[in-house]
Each structure stands twice: as structure tokens, then as C-alpha cells.
Protein backbone atom coordinates (compact mmCIF):
# COMPACT_ATOMS: atom_id res chain seq x y z
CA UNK A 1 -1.17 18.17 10.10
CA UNK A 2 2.64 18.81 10.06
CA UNK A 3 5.05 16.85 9.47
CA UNK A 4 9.05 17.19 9.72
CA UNK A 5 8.85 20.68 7.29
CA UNK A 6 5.58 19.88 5.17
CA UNK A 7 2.17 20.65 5.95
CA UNK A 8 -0.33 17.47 4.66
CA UNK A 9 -3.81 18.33 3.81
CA UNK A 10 -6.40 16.29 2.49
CA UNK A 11 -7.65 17.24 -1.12
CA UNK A 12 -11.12 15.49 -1.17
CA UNK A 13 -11.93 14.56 -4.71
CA UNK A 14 -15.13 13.34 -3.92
CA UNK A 15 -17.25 10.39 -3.43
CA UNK A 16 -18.21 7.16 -5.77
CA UNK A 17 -19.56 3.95 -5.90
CA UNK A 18 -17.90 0.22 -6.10
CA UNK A 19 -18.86 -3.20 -5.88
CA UNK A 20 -18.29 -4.59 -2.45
CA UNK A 21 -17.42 -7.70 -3.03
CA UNK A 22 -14.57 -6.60 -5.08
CA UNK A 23 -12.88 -4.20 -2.79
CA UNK A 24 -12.87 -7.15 0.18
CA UNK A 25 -12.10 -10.56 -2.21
CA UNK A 26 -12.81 -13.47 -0.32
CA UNK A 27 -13.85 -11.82 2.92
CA UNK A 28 -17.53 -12.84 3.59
CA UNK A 29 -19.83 -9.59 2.86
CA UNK A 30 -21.78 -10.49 6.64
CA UNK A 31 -18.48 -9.24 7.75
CA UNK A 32 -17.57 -6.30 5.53
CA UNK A 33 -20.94 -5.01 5.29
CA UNK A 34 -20.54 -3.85 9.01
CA UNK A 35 -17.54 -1.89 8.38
CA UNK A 36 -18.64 -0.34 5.06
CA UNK A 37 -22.77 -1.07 3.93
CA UNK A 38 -23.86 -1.85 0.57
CA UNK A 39 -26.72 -0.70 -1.59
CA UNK A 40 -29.02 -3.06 -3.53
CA UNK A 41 -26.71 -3.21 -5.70
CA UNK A 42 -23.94 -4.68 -3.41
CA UNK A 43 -22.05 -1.21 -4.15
CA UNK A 44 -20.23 0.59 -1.25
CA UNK A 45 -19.71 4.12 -1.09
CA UNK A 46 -15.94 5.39 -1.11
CA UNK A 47 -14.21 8.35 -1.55
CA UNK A 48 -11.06 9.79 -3.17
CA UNK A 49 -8.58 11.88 -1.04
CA UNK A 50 -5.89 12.87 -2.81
CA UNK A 51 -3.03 14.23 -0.41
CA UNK A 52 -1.49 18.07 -0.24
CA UNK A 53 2.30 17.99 0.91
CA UNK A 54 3.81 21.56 1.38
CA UNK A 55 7.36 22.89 2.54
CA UNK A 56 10.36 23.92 1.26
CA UNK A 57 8.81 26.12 -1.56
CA UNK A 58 6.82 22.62 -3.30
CA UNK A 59 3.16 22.10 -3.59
CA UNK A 60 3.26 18.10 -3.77
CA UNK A 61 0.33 16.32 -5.03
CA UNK A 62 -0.47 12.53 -4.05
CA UNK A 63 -2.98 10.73 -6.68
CA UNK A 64 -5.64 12.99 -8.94
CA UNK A 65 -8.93 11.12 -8.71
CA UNK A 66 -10.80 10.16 -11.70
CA UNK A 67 -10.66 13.58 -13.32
CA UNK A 68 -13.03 14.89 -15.74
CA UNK A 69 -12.32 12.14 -19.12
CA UNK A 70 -15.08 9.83 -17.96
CA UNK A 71 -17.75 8.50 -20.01
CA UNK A 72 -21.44 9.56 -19.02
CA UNK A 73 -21.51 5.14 -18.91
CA UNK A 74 -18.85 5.26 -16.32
CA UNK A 75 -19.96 8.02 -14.53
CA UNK A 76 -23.16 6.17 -13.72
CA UNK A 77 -21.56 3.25 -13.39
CA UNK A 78 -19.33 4.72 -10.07
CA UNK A 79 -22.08 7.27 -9.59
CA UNK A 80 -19.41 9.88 -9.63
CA UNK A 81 -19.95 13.13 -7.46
CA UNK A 82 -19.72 15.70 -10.56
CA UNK A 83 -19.86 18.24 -7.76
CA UNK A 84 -16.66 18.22 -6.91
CA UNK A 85 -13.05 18.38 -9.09
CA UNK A 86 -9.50 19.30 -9.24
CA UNK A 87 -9.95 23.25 -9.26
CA UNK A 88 -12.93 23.64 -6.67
CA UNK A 89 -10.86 21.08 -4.35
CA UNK A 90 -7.89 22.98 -4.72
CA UNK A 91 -9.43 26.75 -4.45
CA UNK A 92 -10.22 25.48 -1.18
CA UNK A 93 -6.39 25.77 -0.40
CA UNK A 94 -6.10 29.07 -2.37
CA UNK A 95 -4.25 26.76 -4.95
CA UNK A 96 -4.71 26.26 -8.60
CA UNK A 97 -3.79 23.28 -10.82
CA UNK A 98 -0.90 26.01 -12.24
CA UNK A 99 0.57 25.71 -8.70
CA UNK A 100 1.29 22.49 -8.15
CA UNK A 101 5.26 21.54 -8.70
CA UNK A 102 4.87 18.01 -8.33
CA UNK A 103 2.52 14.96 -8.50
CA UNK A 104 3.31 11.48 -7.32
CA UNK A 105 1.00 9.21 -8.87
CA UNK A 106 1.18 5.70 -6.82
CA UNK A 107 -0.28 3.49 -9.67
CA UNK A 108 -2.49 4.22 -12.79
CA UNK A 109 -5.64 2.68 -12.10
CA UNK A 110 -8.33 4.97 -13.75
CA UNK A 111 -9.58 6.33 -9.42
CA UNK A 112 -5.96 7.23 -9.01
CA UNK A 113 -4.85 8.92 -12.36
CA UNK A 114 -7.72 10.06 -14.56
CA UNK A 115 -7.17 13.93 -12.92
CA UNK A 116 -3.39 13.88 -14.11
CA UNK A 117 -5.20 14.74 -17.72
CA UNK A 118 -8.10 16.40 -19.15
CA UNK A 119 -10.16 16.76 -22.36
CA UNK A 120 -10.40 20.49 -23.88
CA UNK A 121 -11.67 20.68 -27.54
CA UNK A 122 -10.97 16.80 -27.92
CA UNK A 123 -7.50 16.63 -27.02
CA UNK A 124 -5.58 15.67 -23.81
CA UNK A 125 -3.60 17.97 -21.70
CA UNK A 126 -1.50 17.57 -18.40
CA UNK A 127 -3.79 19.46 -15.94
CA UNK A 128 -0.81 20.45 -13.94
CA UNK A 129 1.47 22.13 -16.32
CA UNK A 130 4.15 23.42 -14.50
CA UNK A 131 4.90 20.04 -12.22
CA UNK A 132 7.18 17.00 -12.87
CA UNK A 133 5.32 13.69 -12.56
CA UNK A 134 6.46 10.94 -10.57
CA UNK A 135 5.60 6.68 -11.77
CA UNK A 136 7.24 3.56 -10.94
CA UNK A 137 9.10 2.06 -13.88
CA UNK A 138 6.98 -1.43 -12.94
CA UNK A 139 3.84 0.28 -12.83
CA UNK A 140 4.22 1.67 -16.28
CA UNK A 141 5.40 -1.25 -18.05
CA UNK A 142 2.39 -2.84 -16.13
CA UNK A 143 -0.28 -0.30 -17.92
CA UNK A 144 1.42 -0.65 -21.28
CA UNK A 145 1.32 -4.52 -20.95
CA UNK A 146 -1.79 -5.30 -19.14
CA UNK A 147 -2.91 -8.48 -17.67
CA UNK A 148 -6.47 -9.20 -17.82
CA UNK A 149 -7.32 -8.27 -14.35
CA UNK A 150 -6.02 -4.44 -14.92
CA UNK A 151 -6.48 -4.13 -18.66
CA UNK A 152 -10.12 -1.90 -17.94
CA UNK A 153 -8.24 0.37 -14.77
CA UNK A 154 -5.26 1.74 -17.45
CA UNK A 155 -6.65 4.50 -19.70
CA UNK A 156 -3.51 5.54 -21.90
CA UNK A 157 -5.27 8.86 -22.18
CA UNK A 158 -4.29 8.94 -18.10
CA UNK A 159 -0.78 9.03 -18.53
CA UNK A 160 0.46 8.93 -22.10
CA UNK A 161 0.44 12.63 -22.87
CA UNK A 162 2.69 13.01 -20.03
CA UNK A 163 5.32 10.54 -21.45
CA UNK A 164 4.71 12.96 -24.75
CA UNK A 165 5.09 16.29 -22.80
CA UNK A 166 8.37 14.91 -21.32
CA UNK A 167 7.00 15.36 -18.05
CA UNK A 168 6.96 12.27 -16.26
CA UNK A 169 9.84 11.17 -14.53
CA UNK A 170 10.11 7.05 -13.89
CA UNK A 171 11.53 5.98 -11.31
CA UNK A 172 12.41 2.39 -10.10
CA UNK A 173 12.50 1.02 -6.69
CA UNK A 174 12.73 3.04 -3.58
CA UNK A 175 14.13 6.33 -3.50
CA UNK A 176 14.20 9.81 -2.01
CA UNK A 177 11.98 12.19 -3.39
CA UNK A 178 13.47 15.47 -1.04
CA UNK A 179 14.39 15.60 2.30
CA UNK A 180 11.95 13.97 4.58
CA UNK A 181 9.90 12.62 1.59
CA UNK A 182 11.06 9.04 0.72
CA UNK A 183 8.93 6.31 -1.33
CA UNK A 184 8.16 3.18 -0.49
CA UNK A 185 6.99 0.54 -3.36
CA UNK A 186 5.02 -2.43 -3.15
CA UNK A 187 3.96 -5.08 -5.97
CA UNK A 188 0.98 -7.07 -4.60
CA UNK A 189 -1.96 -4.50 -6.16
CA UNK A 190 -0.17 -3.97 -8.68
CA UNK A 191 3.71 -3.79 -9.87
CA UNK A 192 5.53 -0.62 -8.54
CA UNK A 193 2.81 1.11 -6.62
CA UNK A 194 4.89 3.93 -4.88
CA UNK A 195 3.63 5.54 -1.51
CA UNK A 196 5.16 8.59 0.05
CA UNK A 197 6.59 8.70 3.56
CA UNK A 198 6.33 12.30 4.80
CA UNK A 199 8.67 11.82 8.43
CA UNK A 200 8.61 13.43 11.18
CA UNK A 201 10.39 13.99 14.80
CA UNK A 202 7.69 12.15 16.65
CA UNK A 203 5.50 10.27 14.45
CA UNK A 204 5.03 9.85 10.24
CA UNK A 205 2.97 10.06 7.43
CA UNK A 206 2.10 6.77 5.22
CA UNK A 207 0.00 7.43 2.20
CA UNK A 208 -1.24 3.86 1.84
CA UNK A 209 -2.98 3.97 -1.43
CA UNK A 210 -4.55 0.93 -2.14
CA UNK A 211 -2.31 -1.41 0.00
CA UNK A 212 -4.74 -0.36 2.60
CA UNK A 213 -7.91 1.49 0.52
CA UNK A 214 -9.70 1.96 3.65
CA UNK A 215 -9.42 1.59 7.64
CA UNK A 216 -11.36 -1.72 7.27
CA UNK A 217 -8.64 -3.28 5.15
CA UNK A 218 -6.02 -3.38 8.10
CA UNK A 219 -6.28 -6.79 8.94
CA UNK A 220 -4.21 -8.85 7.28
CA UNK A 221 -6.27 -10.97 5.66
CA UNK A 222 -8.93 -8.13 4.37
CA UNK A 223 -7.43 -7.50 1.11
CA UNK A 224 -9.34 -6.95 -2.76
CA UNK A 225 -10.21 -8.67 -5.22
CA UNK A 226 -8.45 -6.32 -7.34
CA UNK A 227 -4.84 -7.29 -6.36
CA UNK A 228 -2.78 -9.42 -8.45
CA UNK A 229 -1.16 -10.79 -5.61
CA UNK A 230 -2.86 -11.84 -2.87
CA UNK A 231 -0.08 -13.46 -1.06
CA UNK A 232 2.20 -10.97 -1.70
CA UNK A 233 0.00 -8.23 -0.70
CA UNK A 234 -0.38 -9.75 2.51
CA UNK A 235 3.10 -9.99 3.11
CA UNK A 236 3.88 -6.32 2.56
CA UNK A 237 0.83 -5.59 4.73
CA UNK A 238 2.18 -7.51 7.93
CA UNK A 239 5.59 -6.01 6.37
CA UNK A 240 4.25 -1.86 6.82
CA UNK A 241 2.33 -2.87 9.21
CA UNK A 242 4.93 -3.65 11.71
CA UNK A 243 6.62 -0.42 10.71
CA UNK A 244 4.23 1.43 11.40
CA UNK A 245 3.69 0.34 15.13
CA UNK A 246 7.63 0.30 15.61
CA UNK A 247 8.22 3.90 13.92
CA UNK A 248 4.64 5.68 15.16
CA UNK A 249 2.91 6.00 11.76
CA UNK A 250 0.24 7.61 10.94
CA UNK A 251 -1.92 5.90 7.99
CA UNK A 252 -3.90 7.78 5.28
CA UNK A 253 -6.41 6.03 3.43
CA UNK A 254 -7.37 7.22 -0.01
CA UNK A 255 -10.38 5.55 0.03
CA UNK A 256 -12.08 5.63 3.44
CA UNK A 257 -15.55 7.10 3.66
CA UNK A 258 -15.25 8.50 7.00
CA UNK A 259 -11.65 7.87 8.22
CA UNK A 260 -8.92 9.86 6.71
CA UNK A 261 -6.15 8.76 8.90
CA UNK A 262 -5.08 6.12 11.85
CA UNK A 263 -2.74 5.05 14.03
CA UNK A 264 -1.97 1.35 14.77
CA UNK A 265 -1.29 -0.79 18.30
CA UNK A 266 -0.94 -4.49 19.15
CA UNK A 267 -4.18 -5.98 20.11
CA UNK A 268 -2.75 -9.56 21.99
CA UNK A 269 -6.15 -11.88 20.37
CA UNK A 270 -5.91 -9.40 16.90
CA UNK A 271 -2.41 -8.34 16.31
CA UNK A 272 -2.33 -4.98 14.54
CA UNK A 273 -5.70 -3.10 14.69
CA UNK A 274 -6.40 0.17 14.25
CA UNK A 275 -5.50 2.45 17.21
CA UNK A 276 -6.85 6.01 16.86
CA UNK A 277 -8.56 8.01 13.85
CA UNK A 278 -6.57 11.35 13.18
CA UNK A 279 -8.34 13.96 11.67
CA UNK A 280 -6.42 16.52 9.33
């Protein structure tokens, strides 16, 4: 889809597993499970999309997946699709990792930064060597302080040999990234997670990382059991979400199985519910 000057695309970084109960906190699982079903293990299955932004003469990368530093425990653990990574996902586009000129990472939780690096010959390298990196000041003083909630989702090897390559550029509050790009930050998931806002003349692009992981997460109350905040993460959600029926947004969810994007409306016994799916 288009927006303003950029063309969005959805980078699909495959699928993997979670626990259930984590990704929808205190939300009883006779009610999530009909959204999103689990296994026997009470795991859903969820995907990564990663988002494409292109115009102006950029190649703008949202969020890199788990990349390829995983341990063969972990992989099992989230049952990763080893099928699918950053170079076959971007051949797709007639891109390669060399093309990229920028990457916006929204937080550093290992699903959402483990592809800004990779292991060759036991060292760590920035897989996209000729972009600038993008990070919230909060987030990273978050990941180098950890509280014991995030200290297993922030893998130094994610981020730190960008901070070494002089490559990523922090950032702190909201700001303009170029023209018709601005980023919004929220604090509720974590501390200065970032999300682009790609506008347009009639309508907009939200990339909701894991404000809203998935369509089923719109309600209000529907949040994880991830966030450090519940209460605040509920306020920014009422908070976007009103934006977004105001201003015409459209939402992308990074971790939706089968919906990429929505739209929102007024429902007058829900309040905000999901309108229409878009597909990119």
C-alpha cells in the first residue's frame, strides 16, 4: 500500500510459537482461545512482520525478527520457522540486507531485534551495513538496566555491536524521522518503544508493535502479561486508539497470524473495535 510518498510492504519473517497466557495477561484463555487457539501446550502461533517503507530514495526497515543468533534450546522453545530469514524475505522485494538505509527498531525484545545482528565465524556483525539505526534513549537504558520481567527479552549481542560500529542513532521522545515519517513513543510494554507513522492524504499508517501485537489485542482491556505497565498501557491504547478513528488509521500488527492490517470504528455497546482487515 501507499502512503503520502512511501510504498509499505510487509517483510514476513516468519512464524513461532508463545505461551498464550502470556501474550493476553489476565484475560481468561475461554476468551482468547477463540481469537487465537492454543496447542497442548497452551502455545499460540504468531508471526513476525517486519515492515518495508520506500520513497524518497530510502529503503526503511521496521523491526528484524529474531534473526539467526538463537540457540537450538530457543529455537525449539518458539518452534522457530528456520525456513524463512532476512535475505530470502527480502529477495522477495529484489532487496538485499546491503540495501537497506535505515532500520527503526521499536524496542529490543529478542522477536523484535535479534535480525539487527548476526553470528559469522563467532563474532557479531550489523546485518545491514550501510543503514543508520534508530532506538529510543528509554528503551536502551531499559536493556542495559533490566528489570526482572525483561532481563531474558534483551540479548546485548542484539544491539551492542551497533553502539560499537557507531551506527545507532538514540533518540528521545517523539520526533520526525523525514517528511511524512514521524514516531510516536509509548512506555507501558516497555520504556521508549517508538512506532512509525507513515501519513497520508486520506488515511495513515500505524506500526503498532507490541502496543497492539495482534488484531485481538484492540480492546482495551486485552493487553500481555509482558508489559510493565498495565495501566499505562491501557491508557496509551484508548490514547492511539482514539487517533486512529479521528485521523483514519490504518493499524499494522507485527504479530497477527492472519491479519496484517485494520481499520477501527465506534461500536456504541464496544467502543473501538476493529473495522476492516487491509491486506498489503
Amino acid at each position: 500500500m501507499k502512503f503520502g510518498n512511501y510504498e509499505c510492504t510487509v517483510i514476513d519473517l516468519g512464524n513461532f510459537l508463545t505461551d498464550g497466557g502470556a501474550m493476553f495477561g489476565v484475560v481468561p484463555k475461554v476468551l482468547w482461545e477463540k481469537k487465537i487457539p492454543s496447542d497442548n501446550k497452551n502455545r499460540i502461533a504468531i508471526k513476525a512482520n517486519a515492515l518495508l517503507i520506500q520513497g524518497n530514495g530510502k529503503n526503511i526497515l521496521v523491526d528484524t525478527g529474531f534473526g539467526n543468533k538463537l540457540s537450538e534450546k530457543e529455537k525449539k522453545i518458539y518452534d522457530i520457522d528456520q525456513e524463512i530469514n532476512m535475505d530470502i524475505s527480502l529477495s522477495k522485494h529484489g532487496l538485499s540486507c546491503e540495501d537497506i538505509t535505515d532500520v527503526i527498531l521499536t524496542h529490543l525484545h529478542l522477536d523484535h531485534t535479534g535480525g539487527a545482528t548476526y553470528y559469522k565465524n563467532g563474532s557479531v556483525y550489523p546485518t545491514f551495513p550501510s543503514a543508520v539505526y534508530y532506538l529510543q534513549k528509554k528503551q536502551l537504558e531499559a536493556a542495559n538496566n533490566p528489570n526482572l520481567k525483561d532481563i531474558s527479552s534483551f540479548i546485548k549481542d542484539n544491539y551492542m555491536p551497533l553502539v560499537d560500529a557507531n551506527i545507532l542513532k538514540i533518540i528521545d521522545g517523539p520526533w520526525q524521522l523525514f517528511d511524512g515519517i514521524d514516531i510516536l513513543v509509548t512506555h507501558g510494554h516497555t520504556p521508549g518503544q517508538q512506532h512509525p507513522l507513515i501519513s497520508g492524504e486520506i488515511t495513515s499508517l500505524f506500526y503498532c508493535a507490541d502496543i497492539f501485537p495482534t488484531s485481538a489485542h484492540i480492546p482495551v482491556p486485552w493487553h500481555m502479561a509482558y508489559d510493565v505497565d498495565p495501566m499505562l498501557v491501557m491508557k496509551e491504547k484508548q490514547d492511539i486508539l482514539q487517533r486512529a478513528l479521528k485521523e483514519n488509521w490504518v493499524l499494522f500488527f507485527e504479530h497477527d497470524p492472519h491479519i496484517v492490517a485494520a481499520t477501527v470504528k465506534h461500536d456504541p455497546q464496544k467502543g473501538i473495535v476493529m473495522n476492516n482487515s487491509i491486506i498489503f
